[in-house]
ModelCIF file with pLDDT and N, C-alpha, C, O atoms, coordinates in Angstrom:
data_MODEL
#
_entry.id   MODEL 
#
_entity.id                         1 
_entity.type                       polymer 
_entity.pdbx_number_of_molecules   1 
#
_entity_poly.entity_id                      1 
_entity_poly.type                           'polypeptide(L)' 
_entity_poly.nstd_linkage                   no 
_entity_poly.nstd_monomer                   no 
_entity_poly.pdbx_seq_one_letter_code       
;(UNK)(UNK)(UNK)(UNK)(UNK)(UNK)(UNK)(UNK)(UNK)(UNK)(UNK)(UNK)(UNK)(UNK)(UNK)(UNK)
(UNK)(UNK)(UNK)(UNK)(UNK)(UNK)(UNK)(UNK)(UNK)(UNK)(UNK)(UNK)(UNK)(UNK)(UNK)(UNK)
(UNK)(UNK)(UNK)(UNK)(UNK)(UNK)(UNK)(UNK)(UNK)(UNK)
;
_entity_poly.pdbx_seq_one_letter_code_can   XXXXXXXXXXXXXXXXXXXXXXXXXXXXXXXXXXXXXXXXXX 
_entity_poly.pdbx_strand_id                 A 
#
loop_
_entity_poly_seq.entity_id 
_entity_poly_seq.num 
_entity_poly_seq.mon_id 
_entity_poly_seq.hetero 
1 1  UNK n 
1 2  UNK n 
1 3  UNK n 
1 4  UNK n 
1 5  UNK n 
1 6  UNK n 
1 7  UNK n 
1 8  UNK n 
1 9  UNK n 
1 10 UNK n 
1 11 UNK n 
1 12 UNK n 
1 13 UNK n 
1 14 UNK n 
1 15 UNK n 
1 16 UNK n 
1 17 UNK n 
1 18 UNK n 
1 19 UNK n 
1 20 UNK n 
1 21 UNK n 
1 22 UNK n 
1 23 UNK n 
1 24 UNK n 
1 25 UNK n 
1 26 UNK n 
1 27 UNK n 
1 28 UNK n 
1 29 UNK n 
1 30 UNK n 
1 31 UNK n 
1 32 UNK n 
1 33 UNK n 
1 34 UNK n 
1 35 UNK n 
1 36 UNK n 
1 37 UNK n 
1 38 UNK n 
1 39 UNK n 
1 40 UNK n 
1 41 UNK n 
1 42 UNK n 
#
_struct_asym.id          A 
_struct_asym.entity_id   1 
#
loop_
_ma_qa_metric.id 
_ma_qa_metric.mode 
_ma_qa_metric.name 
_ma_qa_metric.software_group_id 
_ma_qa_metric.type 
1 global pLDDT . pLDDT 
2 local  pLDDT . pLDDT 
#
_ma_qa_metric_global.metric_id      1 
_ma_qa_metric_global.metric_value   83.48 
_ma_qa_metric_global.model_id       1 
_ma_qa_metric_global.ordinal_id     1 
#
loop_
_ma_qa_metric_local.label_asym_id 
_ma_qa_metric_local.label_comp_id 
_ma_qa_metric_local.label_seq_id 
_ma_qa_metric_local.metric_id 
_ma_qa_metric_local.metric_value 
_ma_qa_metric_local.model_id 
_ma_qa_metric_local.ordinal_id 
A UNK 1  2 65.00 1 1  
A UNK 2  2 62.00 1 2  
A UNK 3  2 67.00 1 3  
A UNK 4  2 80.00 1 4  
A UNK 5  2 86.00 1 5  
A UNK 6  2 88.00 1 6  
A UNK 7  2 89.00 1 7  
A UNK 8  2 91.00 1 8  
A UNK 9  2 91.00 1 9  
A UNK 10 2 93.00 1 10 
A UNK 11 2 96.00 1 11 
A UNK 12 2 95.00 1 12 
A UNK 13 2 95.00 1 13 
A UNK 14 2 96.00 1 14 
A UNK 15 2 97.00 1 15 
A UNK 16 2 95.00 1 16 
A UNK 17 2 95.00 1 17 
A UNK 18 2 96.00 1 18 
A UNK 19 2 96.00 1 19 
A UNK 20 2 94.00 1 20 
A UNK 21 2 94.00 1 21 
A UNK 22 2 96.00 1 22 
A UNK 23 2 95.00 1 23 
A UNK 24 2 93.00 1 24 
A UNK 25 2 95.00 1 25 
A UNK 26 2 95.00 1 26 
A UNK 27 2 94.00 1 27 
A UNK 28 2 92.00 1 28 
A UNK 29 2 93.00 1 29 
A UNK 30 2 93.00 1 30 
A UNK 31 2 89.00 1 31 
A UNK 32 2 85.00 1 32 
A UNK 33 2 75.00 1 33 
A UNK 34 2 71.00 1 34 
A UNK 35 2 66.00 1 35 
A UNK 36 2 57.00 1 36 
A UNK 37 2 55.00 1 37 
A UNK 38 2 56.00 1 38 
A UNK 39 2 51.00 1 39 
A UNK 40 2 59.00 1 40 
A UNK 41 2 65.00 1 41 
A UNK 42 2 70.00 1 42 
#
loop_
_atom_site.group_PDB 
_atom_site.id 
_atom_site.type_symbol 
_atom_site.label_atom_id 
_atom_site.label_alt_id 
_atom_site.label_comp_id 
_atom_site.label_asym_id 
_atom_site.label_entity_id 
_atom_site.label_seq_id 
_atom_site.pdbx_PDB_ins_code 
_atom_site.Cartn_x 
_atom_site.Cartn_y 
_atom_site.Cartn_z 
_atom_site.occupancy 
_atom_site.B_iso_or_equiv 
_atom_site.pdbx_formal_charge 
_atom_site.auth_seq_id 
_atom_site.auth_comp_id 
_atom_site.auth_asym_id 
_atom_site.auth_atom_id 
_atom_site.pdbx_PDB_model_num 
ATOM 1   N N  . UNK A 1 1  ? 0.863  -1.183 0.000  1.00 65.00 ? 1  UNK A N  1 
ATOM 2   C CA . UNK A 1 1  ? 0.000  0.000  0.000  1.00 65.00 ? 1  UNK A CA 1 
ATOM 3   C C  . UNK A 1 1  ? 0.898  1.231  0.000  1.00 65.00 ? 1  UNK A C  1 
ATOM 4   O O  . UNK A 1 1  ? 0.819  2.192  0.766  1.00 65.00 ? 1  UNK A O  1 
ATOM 5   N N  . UNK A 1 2  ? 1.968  0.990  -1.226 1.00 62.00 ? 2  UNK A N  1 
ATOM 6   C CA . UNK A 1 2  ? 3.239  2.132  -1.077 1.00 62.00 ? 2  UNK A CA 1 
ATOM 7   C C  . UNK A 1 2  ? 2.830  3.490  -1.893 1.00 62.00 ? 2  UNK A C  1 
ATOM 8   O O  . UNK A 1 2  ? 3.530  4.473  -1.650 1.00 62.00 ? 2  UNK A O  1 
ATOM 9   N N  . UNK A 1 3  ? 1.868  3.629  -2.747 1.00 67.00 ? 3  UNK A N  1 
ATOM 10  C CA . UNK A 1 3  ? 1.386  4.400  -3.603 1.00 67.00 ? 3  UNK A CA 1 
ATOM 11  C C  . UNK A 1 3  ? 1.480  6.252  -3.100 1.00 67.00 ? 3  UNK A C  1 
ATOM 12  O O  . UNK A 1 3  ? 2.069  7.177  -3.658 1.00 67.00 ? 3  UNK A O  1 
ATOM 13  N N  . UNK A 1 4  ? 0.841  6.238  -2.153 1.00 80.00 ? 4  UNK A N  1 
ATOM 14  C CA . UNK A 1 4  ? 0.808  7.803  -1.701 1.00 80.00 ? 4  UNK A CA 1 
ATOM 15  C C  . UNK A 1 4  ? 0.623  7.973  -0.497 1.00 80.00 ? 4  UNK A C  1 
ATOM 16  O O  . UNK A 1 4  ? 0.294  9.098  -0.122 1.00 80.00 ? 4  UNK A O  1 
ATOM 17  N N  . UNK A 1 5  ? 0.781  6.909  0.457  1.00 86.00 ? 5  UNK A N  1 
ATOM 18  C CA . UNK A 1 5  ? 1.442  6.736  1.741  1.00 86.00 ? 5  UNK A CA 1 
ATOM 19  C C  . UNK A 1 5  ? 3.175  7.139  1.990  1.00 86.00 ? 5  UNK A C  1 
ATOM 20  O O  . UNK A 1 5  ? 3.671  7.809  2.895  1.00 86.00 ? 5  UNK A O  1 
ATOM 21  N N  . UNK A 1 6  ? 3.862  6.436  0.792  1.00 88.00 ? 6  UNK A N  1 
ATOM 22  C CA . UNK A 1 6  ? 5.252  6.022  1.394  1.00 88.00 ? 6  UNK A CA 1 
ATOM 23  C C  . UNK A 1 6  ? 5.388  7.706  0.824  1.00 88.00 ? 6  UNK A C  1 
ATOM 24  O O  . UNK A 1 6  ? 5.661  8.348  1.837  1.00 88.00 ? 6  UNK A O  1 
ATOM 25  N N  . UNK A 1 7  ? 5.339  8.295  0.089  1.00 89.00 ? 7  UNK A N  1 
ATOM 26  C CA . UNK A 1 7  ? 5.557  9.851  -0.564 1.00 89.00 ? 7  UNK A CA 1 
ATOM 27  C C  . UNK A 1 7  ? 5.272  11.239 1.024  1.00 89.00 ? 7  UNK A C  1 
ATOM 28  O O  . UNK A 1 7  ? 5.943  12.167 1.477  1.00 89.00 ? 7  UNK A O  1 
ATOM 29  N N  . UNK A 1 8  ? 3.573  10.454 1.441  1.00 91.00 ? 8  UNK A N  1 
ATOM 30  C CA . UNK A 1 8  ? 3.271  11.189 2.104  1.00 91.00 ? 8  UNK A CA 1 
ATOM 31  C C  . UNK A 1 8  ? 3.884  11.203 3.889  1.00 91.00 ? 8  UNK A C  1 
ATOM 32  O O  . UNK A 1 8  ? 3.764  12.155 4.659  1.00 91.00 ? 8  UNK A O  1 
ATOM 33  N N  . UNK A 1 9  ? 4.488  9.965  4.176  1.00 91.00 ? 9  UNK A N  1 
ATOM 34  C CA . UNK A 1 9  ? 5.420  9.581  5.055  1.00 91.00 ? 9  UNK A CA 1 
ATOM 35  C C  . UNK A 1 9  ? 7.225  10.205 5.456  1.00 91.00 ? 9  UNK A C  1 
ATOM 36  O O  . UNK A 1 9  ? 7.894  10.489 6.450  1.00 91.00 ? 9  UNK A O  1 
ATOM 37  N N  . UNK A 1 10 ? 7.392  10.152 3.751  1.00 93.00 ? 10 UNK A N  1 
ATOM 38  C CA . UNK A 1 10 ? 9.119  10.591 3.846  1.00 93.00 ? 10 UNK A CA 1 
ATOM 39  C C  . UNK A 1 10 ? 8.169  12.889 3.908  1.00 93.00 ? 10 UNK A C  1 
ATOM 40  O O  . UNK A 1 10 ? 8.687  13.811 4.539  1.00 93.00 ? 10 UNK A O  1 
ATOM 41  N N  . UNK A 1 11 ? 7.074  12.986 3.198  1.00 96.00 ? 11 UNK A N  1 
ATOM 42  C CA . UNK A 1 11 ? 6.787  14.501 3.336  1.00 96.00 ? 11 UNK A CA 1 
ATOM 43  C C  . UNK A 1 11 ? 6.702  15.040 4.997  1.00 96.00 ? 11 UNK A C  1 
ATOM 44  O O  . UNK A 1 11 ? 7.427  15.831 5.601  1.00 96.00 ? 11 UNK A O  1 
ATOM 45  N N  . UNK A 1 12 ? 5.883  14.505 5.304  1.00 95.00 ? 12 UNK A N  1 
ATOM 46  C CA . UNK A 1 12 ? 5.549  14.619 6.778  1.00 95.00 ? 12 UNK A CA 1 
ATOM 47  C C  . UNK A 1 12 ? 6.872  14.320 7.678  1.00 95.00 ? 12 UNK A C  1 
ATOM 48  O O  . UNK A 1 12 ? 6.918  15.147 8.589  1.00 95.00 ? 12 UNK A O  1 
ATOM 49  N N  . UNK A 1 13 ? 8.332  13.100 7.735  1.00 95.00 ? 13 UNK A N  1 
ATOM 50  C CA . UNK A 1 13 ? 8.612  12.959 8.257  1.00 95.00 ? 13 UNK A CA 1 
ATOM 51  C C  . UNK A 1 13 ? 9.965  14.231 8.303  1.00 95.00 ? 13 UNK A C  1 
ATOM 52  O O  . UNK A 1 13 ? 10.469 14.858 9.235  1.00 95.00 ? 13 UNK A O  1 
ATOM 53  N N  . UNK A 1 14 ? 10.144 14.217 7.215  1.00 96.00 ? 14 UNK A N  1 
ATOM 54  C CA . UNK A 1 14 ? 10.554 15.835 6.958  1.00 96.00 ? 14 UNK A CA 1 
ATOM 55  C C  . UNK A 1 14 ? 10.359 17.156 7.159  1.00 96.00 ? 14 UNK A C  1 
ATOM 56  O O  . UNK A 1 14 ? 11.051 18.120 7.487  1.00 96.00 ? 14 UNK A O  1 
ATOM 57  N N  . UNK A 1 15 ? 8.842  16.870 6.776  1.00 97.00 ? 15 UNK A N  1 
ATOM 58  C CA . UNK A 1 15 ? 8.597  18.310 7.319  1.00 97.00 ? 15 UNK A CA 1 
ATOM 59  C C  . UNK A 1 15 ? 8.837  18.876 9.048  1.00 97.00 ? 15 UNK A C  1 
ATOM 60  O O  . UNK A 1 15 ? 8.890  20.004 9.538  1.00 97.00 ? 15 UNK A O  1 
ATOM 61  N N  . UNK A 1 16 ? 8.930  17.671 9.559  1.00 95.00 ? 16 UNK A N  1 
ATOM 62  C CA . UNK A 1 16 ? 8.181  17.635 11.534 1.00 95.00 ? 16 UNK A CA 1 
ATOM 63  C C  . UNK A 1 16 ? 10.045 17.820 11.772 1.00 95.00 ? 16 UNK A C  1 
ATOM 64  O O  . UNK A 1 16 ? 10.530 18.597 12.594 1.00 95.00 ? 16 UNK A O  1 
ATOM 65  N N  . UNK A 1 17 ? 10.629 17.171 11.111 1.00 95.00 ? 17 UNK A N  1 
ATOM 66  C CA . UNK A 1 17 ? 12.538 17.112 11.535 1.00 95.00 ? 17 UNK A CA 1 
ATOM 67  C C  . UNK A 1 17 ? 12.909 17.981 11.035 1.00 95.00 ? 17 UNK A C  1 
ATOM 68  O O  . UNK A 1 17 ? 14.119 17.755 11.042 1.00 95.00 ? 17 UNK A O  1 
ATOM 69  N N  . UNK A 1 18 ? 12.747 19.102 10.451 1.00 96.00 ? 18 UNK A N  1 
ATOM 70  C CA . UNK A 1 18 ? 13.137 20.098 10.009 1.00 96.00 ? 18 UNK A CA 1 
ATOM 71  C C  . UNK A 1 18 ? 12.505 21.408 10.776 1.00 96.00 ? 18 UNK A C  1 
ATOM 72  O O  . UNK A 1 18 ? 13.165 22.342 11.232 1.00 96.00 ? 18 UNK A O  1 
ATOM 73  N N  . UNK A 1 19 ? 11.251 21.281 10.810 1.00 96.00 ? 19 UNK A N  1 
ATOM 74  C CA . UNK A 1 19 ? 10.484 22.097 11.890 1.00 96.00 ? 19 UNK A CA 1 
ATOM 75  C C  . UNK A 1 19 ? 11.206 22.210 12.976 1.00 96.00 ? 19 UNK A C  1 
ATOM 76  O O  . UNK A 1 19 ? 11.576 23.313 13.378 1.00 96.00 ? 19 UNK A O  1 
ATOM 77  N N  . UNK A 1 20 ? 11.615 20.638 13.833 1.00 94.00 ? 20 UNK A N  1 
ATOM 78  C CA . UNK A 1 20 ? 12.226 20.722 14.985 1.00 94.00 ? 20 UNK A CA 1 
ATOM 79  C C  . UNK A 1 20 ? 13.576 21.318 15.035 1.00 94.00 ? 20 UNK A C  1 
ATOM 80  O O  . UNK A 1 20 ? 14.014 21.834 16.063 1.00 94.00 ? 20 UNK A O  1 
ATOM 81  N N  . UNK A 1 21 ? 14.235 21.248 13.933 1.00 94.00 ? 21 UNK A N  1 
ATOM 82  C CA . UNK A 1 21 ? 15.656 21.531 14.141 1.00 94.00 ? 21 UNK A CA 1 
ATOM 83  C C  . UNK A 1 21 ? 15.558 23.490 13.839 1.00 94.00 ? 21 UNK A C  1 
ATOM 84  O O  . UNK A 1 21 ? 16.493 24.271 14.014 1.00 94.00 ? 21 UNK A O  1 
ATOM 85  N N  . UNK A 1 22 ? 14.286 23.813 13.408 1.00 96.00 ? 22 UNK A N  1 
ATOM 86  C CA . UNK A 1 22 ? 14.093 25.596 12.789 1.00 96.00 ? 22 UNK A CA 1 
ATOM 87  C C  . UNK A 1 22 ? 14.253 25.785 14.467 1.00 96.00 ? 22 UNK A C  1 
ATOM 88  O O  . UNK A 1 22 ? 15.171 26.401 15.008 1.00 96.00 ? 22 UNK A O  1 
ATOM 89  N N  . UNK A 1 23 ? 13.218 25.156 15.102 1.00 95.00 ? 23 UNK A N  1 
ATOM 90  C CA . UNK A 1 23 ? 12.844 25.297 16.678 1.00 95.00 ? 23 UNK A CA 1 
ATOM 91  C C  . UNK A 1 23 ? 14.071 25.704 17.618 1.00 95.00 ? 23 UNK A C  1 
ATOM 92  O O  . UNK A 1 23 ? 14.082 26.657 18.397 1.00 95.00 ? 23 UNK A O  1 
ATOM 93  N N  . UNK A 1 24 ? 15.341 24.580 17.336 1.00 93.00 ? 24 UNK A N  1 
ATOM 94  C CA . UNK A 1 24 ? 15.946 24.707 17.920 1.00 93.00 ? 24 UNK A CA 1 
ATOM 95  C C  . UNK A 1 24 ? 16.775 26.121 17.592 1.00 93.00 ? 24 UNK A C  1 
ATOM 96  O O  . UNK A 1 24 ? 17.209 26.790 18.530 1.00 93.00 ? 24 UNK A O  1 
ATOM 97  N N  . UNK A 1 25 ? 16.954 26.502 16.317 1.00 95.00 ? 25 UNK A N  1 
ATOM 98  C CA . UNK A 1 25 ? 17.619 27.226 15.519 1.00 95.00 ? 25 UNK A CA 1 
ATOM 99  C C  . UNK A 1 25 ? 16.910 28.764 16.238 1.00 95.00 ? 25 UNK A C  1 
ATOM 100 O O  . UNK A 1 25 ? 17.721 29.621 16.589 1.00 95.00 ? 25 UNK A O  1 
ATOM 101 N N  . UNK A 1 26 ? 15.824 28.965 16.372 1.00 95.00 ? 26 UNK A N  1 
ATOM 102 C CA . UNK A 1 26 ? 14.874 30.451 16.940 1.00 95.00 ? 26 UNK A CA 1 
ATOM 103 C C  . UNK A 1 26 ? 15.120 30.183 18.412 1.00 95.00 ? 26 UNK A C  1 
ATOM 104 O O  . UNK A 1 26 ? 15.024 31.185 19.122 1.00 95.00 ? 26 UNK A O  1 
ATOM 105 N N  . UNK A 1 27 ? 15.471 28.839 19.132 1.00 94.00 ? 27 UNK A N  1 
ATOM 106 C CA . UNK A 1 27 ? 15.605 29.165 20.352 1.00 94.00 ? 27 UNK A CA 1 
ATOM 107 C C  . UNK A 1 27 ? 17.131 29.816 20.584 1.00 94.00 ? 27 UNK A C  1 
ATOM 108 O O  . UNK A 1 27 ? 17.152 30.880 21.203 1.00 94.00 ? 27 UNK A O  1 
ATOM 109 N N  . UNK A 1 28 ? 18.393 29.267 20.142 1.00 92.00 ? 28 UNK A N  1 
ATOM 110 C CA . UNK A 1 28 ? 19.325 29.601 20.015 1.00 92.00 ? 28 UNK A CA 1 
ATOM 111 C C  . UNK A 1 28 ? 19.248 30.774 19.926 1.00 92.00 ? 28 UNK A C  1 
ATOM 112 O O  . UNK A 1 28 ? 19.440 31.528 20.880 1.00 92.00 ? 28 UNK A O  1 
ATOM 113 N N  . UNK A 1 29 ? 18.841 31.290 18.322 1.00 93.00 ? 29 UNK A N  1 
ATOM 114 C CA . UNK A 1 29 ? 18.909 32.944 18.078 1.00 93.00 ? 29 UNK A CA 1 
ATOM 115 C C  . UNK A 1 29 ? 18.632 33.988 19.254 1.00 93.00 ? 29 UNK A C  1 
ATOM 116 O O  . UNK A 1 29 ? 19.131 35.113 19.284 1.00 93.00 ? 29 UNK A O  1 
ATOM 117 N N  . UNK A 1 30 ? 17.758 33.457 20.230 1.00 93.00 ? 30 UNK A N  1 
ATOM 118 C CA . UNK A 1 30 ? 17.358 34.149 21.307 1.00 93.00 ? 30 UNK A CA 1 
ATOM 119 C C  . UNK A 1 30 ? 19.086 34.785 22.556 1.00 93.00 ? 30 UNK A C  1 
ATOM 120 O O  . UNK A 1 30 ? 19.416 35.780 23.201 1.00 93.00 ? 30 UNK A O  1 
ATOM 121 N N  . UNK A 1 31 ? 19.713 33.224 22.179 1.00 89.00 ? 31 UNK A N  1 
ATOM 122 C CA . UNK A 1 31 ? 21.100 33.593 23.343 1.00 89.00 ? 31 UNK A CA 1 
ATOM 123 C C  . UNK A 1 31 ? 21.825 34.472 22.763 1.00 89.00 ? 31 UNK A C  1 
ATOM 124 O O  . UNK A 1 31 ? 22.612 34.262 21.839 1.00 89.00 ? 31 UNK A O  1 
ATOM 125 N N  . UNK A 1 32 ? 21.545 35.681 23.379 1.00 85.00 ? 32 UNK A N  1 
ATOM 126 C CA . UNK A 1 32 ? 23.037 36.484 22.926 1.00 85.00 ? 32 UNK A CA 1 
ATOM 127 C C  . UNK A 1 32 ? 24.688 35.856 22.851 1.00 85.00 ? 32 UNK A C  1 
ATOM 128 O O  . UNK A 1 32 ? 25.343 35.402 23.789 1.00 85.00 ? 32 UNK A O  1 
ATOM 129 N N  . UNK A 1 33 ? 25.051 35.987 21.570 1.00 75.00 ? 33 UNK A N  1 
ATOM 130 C CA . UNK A 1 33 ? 26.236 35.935 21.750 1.00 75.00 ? 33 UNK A CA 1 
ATOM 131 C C  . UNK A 1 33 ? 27.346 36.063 22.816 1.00 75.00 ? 33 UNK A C  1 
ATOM 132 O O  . UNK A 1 33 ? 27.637 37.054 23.486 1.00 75.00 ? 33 UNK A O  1 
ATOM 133 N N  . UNK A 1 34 ? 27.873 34.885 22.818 1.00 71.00 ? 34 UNK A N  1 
ATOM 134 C CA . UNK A 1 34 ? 29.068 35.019 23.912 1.00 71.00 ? 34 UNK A CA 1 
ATOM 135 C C  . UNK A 1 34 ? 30.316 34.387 23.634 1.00 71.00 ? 34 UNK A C  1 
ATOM 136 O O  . UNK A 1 34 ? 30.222 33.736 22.593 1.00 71.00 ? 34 UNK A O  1 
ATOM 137 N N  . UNK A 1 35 ? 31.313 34.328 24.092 1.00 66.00 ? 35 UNK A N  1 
ATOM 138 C CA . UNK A 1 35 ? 32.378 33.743 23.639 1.00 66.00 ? 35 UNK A CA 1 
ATOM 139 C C  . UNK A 1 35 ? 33.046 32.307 24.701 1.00 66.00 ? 35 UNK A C  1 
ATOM 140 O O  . UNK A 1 35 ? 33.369 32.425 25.883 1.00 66.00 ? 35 UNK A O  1 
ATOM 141 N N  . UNK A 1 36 ? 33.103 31.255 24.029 1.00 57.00 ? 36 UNK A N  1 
ATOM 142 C CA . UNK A 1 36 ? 32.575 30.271 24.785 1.00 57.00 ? 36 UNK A CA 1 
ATOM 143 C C  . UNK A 1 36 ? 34.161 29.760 25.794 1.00 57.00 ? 36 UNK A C  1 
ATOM 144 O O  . UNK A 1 36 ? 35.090 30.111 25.067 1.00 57.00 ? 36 UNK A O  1 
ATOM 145 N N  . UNK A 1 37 ? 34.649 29.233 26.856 1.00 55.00 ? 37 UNK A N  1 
ATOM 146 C CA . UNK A 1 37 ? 35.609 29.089 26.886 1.00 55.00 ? 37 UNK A CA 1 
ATOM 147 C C  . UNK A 1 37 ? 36.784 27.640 26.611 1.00 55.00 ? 37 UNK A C  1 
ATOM 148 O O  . UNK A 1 37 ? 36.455 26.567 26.106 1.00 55.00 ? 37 UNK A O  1 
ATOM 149 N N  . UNK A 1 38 ? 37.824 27.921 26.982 1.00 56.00 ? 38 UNK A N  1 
ATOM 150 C CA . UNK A 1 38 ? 38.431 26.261 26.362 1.00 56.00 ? 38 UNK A CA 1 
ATOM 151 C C  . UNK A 1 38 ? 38.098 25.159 27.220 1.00 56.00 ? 38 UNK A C  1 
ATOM 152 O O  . UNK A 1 38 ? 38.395 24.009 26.897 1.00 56.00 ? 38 UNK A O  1 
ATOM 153 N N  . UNK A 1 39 ? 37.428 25.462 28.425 1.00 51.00 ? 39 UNK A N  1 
ATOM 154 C CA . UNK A 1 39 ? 37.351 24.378 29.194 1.00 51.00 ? 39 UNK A CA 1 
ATOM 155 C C  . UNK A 1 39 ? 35.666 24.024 28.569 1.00 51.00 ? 39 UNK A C  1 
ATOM 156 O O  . UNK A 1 39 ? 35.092 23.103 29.152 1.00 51.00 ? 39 UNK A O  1 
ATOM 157 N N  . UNK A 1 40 ? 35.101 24.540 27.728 1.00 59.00 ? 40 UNK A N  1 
ATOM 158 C CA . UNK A 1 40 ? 33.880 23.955 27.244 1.00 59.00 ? 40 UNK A CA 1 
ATOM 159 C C  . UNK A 1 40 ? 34.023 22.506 26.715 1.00 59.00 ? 40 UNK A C  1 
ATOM 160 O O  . UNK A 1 40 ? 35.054 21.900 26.424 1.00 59.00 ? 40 UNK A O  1 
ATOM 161 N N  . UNK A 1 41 ? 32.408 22.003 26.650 1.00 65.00 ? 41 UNK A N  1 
ATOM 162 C CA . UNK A 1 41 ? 32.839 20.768 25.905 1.00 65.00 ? 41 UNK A CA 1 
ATOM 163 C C  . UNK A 1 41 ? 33.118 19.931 24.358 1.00 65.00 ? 41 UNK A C  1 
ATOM 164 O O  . UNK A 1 41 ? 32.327 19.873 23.417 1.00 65.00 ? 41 UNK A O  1 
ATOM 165 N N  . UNK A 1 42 ? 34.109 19.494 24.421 1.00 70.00 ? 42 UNK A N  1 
ATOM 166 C CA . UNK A 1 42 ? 35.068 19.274 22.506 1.00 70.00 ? 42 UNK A CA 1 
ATOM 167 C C  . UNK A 1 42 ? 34.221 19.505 21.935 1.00 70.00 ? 42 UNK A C  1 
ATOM 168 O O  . UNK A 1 42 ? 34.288 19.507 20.706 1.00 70.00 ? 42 UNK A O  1 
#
């Protein structure tokens, strides 16, 4: 039953993992810049 399921599966599963990663991307934008130090982590 691959017809316009498996299309509408890889659309949706994309769309929601990309959404999430914008999410993370506007929460970030929020931290002001800072300069991070060497004891941060690798």
């Amino acid at each position: 039953d691959n017809s316009s399921f498996i299309g509408s599966l890889l659309f949706w599963a994309t769309l929601g993992n990309t959404l999430g990663s914008m999410t993370t991307y506007f929460v970030a934008y929020l931290i002001p810049p800072l300069k991070f130090a060497s004891s941060q982590n690798s």
